[in-house]
PDB file of N, CA and C in Angstrom:
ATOM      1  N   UNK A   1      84.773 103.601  85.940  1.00  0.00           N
ATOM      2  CA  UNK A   1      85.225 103.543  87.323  1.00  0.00           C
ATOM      3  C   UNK A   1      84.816 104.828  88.024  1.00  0.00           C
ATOM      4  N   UNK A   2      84.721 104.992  89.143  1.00  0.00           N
ATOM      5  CA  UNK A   2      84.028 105.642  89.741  1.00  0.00           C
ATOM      6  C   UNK A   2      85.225 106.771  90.207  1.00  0.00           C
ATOM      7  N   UNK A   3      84.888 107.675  90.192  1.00  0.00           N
ATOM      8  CA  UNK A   3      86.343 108.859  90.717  1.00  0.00           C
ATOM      9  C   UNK A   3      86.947 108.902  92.048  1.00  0.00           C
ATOM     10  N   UNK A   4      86.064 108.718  93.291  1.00  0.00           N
ATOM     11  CA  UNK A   4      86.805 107.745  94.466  1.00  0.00           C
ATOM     12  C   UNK A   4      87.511 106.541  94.182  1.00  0.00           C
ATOM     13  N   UNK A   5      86.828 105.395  93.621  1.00  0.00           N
ATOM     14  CA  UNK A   5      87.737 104.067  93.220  1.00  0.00           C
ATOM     15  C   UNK A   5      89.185 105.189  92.759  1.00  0.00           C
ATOM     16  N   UNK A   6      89.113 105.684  91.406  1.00  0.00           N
ATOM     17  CA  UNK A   6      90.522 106.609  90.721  1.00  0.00           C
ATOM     18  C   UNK A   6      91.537 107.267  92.078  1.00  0.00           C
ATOM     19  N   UNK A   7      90.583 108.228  92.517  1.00  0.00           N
ATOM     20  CA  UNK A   7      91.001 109.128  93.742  1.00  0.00           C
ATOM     21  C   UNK A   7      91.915 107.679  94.607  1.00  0.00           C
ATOM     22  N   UNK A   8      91.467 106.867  94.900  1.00  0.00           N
ATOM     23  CA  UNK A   8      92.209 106.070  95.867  1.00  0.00           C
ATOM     24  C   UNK A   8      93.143 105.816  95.451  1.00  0.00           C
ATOM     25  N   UNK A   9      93.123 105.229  94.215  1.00  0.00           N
ATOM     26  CA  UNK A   9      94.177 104.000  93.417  1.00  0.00           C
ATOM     27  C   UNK A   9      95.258 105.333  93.577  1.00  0.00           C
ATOM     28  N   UNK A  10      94.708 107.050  92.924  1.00  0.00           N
ATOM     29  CA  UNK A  10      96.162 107.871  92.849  1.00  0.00           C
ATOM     30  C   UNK A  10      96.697 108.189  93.958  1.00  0.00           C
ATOM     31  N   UNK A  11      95.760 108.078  95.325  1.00  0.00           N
ATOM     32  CA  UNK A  11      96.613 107.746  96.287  1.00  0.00           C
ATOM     33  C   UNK A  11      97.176 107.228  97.003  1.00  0.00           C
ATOM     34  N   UNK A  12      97.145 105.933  96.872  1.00  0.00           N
ATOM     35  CA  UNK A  12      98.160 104.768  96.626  1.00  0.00           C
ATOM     36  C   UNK A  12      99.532 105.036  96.071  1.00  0.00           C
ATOM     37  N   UNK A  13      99.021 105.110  94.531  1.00  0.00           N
ATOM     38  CA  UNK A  13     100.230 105.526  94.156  1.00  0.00           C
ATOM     39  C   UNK A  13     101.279 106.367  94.348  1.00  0.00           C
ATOM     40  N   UNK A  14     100.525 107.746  94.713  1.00  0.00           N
ATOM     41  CA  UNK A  14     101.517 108.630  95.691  1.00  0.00           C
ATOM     42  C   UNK A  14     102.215 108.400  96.721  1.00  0.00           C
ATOM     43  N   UNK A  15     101.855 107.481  97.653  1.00  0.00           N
ATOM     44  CA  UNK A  15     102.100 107.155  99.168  1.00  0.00           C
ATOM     45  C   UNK A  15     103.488 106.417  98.361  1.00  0.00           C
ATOM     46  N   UNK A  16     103.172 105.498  97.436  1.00  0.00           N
ATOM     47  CA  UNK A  16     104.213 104.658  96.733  1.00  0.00           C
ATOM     48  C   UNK A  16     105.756 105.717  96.111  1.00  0.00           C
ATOM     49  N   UNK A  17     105.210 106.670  95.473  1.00  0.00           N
ATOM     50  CA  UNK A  17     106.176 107.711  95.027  1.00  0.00           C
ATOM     51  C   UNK A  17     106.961 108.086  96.599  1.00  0.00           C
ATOM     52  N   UNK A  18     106.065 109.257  97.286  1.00  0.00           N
ATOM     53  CA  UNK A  18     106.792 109.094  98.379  1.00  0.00           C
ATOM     54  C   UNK A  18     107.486 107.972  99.206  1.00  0.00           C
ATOM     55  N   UNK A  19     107.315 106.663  99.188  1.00  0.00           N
ATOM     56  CA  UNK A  19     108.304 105.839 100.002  1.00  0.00           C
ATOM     57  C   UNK A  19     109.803 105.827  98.853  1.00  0.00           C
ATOM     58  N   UNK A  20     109.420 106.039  97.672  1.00  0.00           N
ATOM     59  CA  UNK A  20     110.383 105.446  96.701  1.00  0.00           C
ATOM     60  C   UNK A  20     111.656 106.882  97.309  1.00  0.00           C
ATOM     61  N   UNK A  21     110.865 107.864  96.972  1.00  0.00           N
ATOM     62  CA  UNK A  21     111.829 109.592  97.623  1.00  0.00           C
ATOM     63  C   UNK A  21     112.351 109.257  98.811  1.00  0.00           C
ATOM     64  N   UNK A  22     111.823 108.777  99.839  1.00  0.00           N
ATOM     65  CA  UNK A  22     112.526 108.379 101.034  1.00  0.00           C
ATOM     66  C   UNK A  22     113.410 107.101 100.910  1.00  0.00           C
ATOM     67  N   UNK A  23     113.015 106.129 100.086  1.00  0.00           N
ATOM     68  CA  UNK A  23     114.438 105.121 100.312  1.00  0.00           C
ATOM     69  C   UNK A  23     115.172 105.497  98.956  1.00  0.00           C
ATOM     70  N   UNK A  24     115.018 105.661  98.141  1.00  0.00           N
ATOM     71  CA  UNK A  24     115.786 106.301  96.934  1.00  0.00           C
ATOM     72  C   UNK A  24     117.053 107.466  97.721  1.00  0.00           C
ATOM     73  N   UNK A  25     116.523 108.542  98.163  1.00  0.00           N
ATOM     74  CA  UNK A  25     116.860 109.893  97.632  1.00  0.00           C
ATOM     75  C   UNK A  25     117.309 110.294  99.451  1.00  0.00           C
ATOM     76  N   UNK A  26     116.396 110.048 100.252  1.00  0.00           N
ATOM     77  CA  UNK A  26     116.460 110.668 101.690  1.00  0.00           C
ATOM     78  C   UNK A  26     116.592 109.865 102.666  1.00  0.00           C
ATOM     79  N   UNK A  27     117.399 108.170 102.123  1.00  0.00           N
ATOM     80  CA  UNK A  27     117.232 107.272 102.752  1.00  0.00           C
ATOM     81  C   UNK A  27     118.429 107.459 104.430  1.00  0.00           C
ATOM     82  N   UNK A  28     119.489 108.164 104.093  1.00  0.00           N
ATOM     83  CA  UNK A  28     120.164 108.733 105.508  1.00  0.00           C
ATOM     84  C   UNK A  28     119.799 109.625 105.928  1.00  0.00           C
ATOM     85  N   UNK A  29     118.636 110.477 106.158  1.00  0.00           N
ATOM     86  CA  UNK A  29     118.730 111.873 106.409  1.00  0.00           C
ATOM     87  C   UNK A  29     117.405 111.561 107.732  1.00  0.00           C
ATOM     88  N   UNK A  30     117.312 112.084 108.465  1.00  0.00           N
ATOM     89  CA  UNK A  30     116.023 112.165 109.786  1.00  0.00           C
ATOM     90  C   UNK A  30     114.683 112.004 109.420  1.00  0.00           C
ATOM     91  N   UNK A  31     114.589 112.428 108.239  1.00  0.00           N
ATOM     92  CA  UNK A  31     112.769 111.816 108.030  1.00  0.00           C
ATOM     93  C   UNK A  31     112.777 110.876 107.591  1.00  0.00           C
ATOM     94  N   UNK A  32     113.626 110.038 107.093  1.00  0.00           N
ATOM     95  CA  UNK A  32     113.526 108.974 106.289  1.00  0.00           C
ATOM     96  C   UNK A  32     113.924 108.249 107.646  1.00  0.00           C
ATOM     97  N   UNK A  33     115.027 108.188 108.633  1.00  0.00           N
ATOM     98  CA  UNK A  33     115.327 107.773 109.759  1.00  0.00           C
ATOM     99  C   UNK A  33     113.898 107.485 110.766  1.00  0.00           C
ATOM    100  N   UNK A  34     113.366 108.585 110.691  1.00  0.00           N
ATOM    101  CA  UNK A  34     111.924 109.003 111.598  1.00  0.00           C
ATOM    102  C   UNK A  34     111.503 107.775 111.238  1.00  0.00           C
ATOM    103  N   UNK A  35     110.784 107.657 109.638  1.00  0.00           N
ATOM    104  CA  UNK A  35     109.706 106.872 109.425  1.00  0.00           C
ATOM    105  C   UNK A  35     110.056 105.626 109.122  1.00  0.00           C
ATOM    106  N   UNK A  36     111.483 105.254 109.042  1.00  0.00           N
ATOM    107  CA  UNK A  36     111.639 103.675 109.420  1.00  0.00           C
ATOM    108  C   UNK A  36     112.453 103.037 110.376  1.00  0.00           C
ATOM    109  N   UNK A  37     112.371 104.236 111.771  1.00  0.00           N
ATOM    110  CA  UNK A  37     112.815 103.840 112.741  1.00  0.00           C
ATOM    111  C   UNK A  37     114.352 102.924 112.847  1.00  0.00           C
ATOM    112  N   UNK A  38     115.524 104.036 111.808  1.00  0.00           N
ATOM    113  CA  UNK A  38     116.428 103.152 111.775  1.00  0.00           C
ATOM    114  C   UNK A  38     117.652 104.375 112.122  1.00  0.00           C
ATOM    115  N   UNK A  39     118.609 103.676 112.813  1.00  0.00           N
ATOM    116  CA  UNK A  39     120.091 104.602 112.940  1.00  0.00           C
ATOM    117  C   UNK A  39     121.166 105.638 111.827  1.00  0.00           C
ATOM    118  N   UNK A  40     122.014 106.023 112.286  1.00  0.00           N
ATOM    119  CA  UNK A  40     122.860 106.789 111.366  1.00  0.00           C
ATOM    120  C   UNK A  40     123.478 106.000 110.600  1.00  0.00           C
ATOM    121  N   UNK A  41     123.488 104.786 111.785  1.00  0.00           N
ATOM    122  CA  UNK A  41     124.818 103.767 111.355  1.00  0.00           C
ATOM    123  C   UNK A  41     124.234 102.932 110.153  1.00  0.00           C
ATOM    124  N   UNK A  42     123.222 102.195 110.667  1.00  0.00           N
ATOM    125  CA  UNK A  42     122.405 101.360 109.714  1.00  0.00           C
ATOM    126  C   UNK A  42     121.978 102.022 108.622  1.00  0.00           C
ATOM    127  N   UNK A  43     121.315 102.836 108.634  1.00  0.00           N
ATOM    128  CA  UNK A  43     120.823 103.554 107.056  1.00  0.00           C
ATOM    129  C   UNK A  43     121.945 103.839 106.064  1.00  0.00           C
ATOM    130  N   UNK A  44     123.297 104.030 106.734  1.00  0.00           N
ATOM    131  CA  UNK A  44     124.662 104.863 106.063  1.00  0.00           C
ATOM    132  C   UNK A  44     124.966 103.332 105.411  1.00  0.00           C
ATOM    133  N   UNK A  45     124.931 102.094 106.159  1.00  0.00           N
ATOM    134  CA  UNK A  45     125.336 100.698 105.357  1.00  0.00           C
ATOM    135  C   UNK A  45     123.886 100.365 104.911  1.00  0.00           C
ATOM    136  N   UNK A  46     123.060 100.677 104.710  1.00  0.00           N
ATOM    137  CA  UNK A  46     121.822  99.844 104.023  1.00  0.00           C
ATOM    138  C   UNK A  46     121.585 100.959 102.881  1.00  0.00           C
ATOM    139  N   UNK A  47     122.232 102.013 102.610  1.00  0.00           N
ATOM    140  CA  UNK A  47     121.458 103.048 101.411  1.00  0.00           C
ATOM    141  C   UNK A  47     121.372 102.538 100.398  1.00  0.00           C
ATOM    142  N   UNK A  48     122.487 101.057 100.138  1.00  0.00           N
ATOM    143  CA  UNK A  48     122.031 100.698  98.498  1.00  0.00           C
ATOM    144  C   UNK A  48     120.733  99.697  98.226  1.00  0.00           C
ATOM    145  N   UNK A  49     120.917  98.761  99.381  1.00  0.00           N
ATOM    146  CA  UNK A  49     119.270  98.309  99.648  1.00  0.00           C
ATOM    147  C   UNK A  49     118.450  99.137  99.475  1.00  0.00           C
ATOM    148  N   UNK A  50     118.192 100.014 100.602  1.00  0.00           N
ATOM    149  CA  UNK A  50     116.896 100.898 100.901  1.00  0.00           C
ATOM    150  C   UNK A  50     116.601 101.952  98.781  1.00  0.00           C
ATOM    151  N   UNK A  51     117.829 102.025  98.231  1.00  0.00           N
ATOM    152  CA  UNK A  51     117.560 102.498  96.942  1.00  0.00           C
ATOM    153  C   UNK A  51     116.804 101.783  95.837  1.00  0.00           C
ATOM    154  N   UNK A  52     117.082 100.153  95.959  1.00  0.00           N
ATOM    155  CA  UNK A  52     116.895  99.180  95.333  1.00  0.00           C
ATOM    156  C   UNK A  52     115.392  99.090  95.800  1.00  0.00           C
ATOM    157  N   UNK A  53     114.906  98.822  97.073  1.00  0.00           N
ATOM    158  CA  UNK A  53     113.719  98.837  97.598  1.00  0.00           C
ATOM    159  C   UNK A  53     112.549 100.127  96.643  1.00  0.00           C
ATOM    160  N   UNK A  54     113.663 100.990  97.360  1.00  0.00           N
ATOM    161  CA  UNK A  54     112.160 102.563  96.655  1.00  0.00           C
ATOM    162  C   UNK A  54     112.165 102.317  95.263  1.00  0.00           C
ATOM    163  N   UNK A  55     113.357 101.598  94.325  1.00  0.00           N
ATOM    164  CA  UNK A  55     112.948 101.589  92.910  1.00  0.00           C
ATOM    165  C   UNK A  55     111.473 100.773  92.694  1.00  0.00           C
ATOM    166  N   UNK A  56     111.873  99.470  93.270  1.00  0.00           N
ATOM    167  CA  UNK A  56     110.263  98.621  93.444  1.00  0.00           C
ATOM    168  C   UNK A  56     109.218  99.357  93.808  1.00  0.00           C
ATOM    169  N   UNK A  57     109.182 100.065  94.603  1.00  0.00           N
ATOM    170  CA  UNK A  57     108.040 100.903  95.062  1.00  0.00           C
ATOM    171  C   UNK A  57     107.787 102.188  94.070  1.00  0.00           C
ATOM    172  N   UNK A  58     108.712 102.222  93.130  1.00  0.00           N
ATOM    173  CA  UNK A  58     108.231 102.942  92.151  1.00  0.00           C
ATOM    174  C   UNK A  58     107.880 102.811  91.135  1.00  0.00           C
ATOM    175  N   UNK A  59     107.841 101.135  90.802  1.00  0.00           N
ATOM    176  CA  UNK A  59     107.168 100.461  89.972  1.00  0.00           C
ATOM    177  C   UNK A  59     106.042 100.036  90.128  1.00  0.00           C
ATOM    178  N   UNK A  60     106.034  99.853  91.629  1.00  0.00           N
ATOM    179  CA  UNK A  60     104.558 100.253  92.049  1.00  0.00           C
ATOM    180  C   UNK A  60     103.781 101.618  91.650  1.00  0.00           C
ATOM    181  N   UNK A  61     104.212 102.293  91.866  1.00  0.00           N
ATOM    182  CA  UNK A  61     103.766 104.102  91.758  1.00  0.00           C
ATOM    183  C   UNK A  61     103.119 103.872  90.607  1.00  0.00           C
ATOM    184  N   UNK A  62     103.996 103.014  89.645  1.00  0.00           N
ATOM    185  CA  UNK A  62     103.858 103.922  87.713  1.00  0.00           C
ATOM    186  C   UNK A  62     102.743 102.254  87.330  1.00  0.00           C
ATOM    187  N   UNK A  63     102.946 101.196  88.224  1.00  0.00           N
ATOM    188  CA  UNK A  63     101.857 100.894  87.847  1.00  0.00           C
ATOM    189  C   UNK A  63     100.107 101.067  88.230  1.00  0.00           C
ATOM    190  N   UNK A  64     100.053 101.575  89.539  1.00  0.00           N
ATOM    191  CA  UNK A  64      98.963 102.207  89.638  1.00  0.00           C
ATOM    192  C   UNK A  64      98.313 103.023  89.393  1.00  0.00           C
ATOM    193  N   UNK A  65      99.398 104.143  88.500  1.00  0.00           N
ATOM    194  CA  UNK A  65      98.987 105.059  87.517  1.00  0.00           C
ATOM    195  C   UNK A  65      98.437 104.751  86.329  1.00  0.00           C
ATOM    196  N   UNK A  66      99.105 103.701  85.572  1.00  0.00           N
ATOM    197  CA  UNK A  66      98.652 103.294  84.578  1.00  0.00           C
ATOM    198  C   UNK A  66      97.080 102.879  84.728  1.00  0.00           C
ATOM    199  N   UNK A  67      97.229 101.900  86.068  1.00  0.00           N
ATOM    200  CA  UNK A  67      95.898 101.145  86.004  1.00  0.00           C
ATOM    201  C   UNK A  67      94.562 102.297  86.174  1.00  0.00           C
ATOM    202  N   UNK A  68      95.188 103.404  86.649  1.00  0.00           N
ATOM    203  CA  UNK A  68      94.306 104.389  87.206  1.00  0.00           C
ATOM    204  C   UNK A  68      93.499 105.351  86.069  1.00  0.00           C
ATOM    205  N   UNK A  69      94.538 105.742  84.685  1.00  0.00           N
ATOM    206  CA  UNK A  69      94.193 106.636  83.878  1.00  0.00           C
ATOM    207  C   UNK A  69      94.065 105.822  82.582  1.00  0.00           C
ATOM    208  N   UNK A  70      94.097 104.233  82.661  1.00  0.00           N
ATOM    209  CA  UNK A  70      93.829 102.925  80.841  1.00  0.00           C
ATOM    210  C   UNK A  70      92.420 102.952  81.133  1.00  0.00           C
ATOM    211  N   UNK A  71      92.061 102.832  79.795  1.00  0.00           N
ATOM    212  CA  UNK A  71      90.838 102.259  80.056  1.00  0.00           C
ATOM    213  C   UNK A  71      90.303 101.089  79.872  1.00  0.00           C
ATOM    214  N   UNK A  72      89.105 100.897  80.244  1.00  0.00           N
ATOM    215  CA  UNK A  72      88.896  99.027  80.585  1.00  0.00           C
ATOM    216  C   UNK A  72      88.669  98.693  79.360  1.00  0.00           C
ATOM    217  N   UNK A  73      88.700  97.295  79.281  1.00  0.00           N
ATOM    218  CA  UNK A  73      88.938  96.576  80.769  1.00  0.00           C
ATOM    219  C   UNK A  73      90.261  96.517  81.283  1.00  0.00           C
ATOM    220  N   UNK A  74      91.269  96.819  80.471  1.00  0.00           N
ATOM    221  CA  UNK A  74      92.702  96.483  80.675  1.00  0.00           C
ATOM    222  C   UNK A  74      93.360  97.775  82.030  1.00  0.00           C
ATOM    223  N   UNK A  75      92.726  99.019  82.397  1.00  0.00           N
ATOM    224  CA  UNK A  75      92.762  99.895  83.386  1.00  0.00           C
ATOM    225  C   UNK A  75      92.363  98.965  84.772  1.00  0.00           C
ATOM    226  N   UNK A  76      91.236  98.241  84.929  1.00  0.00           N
ATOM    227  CA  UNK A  76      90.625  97.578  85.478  1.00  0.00           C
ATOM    228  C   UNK A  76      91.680  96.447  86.106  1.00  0.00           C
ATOM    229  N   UNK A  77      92.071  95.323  84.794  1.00  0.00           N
ATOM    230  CA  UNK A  77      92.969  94.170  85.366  1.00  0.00           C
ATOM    231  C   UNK A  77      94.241  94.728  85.880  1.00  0.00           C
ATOM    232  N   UNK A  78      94.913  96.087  85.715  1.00  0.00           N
ATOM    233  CA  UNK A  78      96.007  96.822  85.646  1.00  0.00           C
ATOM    234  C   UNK A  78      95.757  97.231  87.461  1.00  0.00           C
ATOM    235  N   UNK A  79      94.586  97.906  87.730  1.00  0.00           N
ATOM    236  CA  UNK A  79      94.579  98.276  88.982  1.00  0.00           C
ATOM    237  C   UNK A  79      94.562  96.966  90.210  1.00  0.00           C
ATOM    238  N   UNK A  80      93.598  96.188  89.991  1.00  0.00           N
ATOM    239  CA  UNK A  80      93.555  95.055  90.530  1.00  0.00           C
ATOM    240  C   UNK A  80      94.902  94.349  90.986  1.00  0.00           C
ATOM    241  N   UNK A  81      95.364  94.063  90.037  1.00  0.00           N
ATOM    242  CA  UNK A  81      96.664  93.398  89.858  1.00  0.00           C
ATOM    243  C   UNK A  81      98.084  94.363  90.880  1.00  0.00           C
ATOM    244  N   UNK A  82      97.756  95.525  90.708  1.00  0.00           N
ATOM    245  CA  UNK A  82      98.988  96.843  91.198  1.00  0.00           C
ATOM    246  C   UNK A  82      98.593  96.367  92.564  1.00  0.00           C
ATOM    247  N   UNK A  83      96.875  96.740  93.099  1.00  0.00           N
ATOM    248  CA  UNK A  83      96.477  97.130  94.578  1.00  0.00           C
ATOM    249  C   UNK A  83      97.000  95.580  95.125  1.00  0.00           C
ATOM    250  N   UNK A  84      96.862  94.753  94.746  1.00  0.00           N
ATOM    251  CA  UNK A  84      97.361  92.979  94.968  1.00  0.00           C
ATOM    252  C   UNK A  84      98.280  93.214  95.498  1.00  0.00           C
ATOM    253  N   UNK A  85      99.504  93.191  94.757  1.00  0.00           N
ATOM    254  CA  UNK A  85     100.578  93.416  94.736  1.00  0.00           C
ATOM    255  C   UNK A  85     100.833  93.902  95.900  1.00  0.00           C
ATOM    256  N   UNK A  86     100.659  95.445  96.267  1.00  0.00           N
ATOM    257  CA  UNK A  86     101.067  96.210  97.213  1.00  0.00           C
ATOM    258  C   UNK A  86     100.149  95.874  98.361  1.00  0.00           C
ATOM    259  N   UNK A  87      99.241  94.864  98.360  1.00  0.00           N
ATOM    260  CA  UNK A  87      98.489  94.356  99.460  1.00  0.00           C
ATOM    261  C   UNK A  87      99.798  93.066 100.084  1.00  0.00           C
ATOM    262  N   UNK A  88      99.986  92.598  98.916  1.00  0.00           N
ATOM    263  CA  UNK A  88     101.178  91.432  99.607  1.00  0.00           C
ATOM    264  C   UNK A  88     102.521  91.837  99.977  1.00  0.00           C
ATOM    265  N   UNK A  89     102.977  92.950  99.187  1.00  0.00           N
ATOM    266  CA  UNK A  89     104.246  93.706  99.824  1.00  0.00           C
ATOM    267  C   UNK A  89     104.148  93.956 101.261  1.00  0.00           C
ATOM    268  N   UNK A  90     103.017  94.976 101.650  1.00  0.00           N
ATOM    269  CA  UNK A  90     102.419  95.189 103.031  1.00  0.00           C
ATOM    270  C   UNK A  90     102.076  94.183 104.005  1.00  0.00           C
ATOM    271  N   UNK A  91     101.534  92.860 103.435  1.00  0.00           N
ATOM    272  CA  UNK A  91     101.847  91.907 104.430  1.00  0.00           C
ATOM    273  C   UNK A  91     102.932  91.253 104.833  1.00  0.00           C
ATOM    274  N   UNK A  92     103.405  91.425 103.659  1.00  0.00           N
ATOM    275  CA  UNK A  92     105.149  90.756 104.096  1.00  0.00           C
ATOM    276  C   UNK A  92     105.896  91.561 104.755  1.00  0.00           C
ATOM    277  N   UNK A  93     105.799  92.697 104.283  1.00  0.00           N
ATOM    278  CA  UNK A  93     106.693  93.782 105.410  1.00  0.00           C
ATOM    279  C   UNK A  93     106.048  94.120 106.943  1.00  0.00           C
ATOM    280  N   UNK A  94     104.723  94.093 106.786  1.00  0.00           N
ATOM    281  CA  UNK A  94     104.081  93.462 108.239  1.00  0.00           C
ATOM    282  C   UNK A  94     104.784  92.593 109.103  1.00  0.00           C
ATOM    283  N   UNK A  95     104.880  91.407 108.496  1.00  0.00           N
ATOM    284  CA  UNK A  95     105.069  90.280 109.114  1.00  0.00           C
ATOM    285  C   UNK A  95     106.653  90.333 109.188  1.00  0.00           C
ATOM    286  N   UNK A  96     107.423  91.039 108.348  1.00  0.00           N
ATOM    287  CA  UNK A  96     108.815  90.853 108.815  1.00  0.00           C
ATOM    288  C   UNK A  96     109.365  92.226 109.285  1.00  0.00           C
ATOM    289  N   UNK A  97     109.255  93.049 109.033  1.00  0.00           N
ATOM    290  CA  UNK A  97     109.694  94.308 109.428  1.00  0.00           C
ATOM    291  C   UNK A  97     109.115  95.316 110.161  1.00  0.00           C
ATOM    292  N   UNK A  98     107.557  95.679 109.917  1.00  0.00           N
ATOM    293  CA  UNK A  98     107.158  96.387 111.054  1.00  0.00           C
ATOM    294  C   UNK A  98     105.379  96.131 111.079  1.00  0.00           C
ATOM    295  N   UNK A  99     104.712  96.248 111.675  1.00  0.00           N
ATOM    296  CA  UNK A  99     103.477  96.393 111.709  1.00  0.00           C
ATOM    297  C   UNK A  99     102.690  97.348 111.693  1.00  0.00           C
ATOM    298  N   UNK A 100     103.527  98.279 111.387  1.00  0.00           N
ATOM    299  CA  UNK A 100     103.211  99.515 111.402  1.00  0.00           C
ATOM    300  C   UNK A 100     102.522 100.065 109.240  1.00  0.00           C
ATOM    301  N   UNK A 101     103.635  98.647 108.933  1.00  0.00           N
ATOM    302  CA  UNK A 101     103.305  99.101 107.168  1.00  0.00           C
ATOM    303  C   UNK A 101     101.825  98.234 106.778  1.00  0.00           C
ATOM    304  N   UNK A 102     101.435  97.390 107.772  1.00  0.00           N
ATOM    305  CA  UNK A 102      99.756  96.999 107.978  1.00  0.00           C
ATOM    306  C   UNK A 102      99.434  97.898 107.859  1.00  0.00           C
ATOM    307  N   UNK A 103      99.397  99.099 108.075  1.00  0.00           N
ATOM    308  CA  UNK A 103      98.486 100.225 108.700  1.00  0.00           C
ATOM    309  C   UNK A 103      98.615 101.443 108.096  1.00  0.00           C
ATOM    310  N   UNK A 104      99.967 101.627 107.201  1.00  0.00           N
ATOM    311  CA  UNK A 104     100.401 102.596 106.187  1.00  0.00           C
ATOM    312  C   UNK A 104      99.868 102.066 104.667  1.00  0.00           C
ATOM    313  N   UNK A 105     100.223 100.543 104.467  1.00  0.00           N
ATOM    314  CA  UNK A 105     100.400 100.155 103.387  1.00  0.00           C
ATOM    315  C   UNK A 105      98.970  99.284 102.630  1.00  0.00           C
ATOM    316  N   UNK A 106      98.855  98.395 103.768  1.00  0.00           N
ATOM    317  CA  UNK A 106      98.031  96.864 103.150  1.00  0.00           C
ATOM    318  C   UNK A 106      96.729  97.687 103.311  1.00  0.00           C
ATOM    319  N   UNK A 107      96.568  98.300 104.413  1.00  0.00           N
ATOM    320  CA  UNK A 107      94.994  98.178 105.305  1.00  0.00           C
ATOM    321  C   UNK A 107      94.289  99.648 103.630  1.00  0.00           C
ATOM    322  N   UNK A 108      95.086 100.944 103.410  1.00  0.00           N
ATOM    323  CA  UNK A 108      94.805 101.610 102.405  1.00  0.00           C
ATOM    324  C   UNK A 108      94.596 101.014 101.465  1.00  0.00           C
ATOM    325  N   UNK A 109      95.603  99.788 100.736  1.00  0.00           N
ATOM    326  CA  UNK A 109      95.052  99.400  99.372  1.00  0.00           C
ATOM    327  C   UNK A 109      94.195  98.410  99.154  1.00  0.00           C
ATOM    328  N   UNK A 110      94.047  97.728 100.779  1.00  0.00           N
ATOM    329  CA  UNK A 110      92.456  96.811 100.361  1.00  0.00           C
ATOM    330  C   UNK A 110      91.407  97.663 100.349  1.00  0.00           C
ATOM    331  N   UNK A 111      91.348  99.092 100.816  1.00  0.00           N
ATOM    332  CA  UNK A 111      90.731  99.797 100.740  1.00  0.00           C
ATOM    333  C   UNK A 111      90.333 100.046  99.349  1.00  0.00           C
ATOM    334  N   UNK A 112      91.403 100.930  98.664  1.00  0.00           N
ATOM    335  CA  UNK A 112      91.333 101.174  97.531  1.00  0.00           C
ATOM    336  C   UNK A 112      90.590  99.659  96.574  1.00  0.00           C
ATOM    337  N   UNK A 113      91.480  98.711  97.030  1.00  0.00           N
ATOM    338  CA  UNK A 113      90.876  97.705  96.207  1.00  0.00           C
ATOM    339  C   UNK A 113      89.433  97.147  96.373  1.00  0.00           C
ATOM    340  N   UNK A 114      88.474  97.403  97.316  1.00  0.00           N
ATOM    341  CA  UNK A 114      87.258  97.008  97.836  1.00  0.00           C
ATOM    342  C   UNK A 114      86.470  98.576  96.447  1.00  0.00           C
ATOM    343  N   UNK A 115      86.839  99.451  96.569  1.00  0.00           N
ATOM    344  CA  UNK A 115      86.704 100.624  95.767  1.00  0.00           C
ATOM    345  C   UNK A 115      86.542 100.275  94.183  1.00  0.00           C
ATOM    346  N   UNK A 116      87.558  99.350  94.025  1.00  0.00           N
ATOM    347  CA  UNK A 116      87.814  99.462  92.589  1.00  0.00           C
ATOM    348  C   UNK A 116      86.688  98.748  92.404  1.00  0.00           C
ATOM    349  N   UNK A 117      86.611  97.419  93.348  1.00  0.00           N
ATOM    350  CA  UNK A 117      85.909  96.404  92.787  1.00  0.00           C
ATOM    351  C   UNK A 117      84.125  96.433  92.815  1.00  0.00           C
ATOM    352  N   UNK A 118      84.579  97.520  93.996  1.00  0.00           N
ATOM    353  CA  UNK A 118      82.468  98.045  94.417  1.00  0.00           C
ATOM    354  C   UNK A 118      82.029  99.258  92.258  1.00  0.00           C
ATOM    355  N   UNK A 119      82.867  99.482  92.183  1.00  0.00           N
ATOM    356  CA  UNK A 119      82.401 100.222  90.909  1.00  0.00           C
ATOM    357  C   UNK A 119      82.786  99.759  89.689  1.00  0.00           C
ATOM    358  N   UNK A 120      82.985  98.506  89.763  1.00  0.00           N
ATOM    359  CA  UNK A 120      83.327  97.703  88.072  1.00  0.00           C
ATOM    360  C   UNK A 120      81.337  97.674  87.783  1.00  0.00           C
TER     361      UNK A 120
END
């Protein structure tokens, strides 16, 4: 795999770590407020959601790591499968929650995933 294809997939995965820190850990506090455009009130009753959420997104994280540092072919079906994934999370949260995670989320990992697949 090519070290851009890698380079992407680990930053994916990071972007993934960081959302997990913000709904995990900083889900009431102003940056986490900032970047999902939500109240004192709402975040203070949604923190066990928004915790439950960043865990998923950190299963995202640890699987794009994996797929990023195995080696093939099983690194390969591992990345594919992760960038998928977080391509359909991003459309669904597109389509129901903001359009803004098109543009954070989906639009980067078809990226990454056009990457993986230009250097098999």
């Amino acid at each position: 795999m090519s070290i851009i294809a890698i380079v992407a997939v680990v930053l994916i995965a990071l972007l993934h770590v960081y959302i997990l820190v913000l709904e995990m850990f900083l889900w009431t506090g102003s940056r986490a407020r900032a970047a999902f455009g939500t109240t004192e009130e709402f975040a203070a009753s949604t923190r066990v959601l928004a915790g439950n959420q960043g865990l998923y997104n950190g299963f995202l994280a640890a699987g794009l790591l994996w797929g990023a540092f195995a080696p093939d072919p099983t690194g390969f079906q591992v990345r594919v499968f992760f960038l998928a994934c977080v391509t359909v999370a991003g459309l669904y949260g597109a389509a129901t929650a903001s359009r803004k995670i098109l543009f954070v989320q989906t639009v980067p990992a078809l990226v990454a995933l056009a990457l993986v697949l230009l250097a098999r």
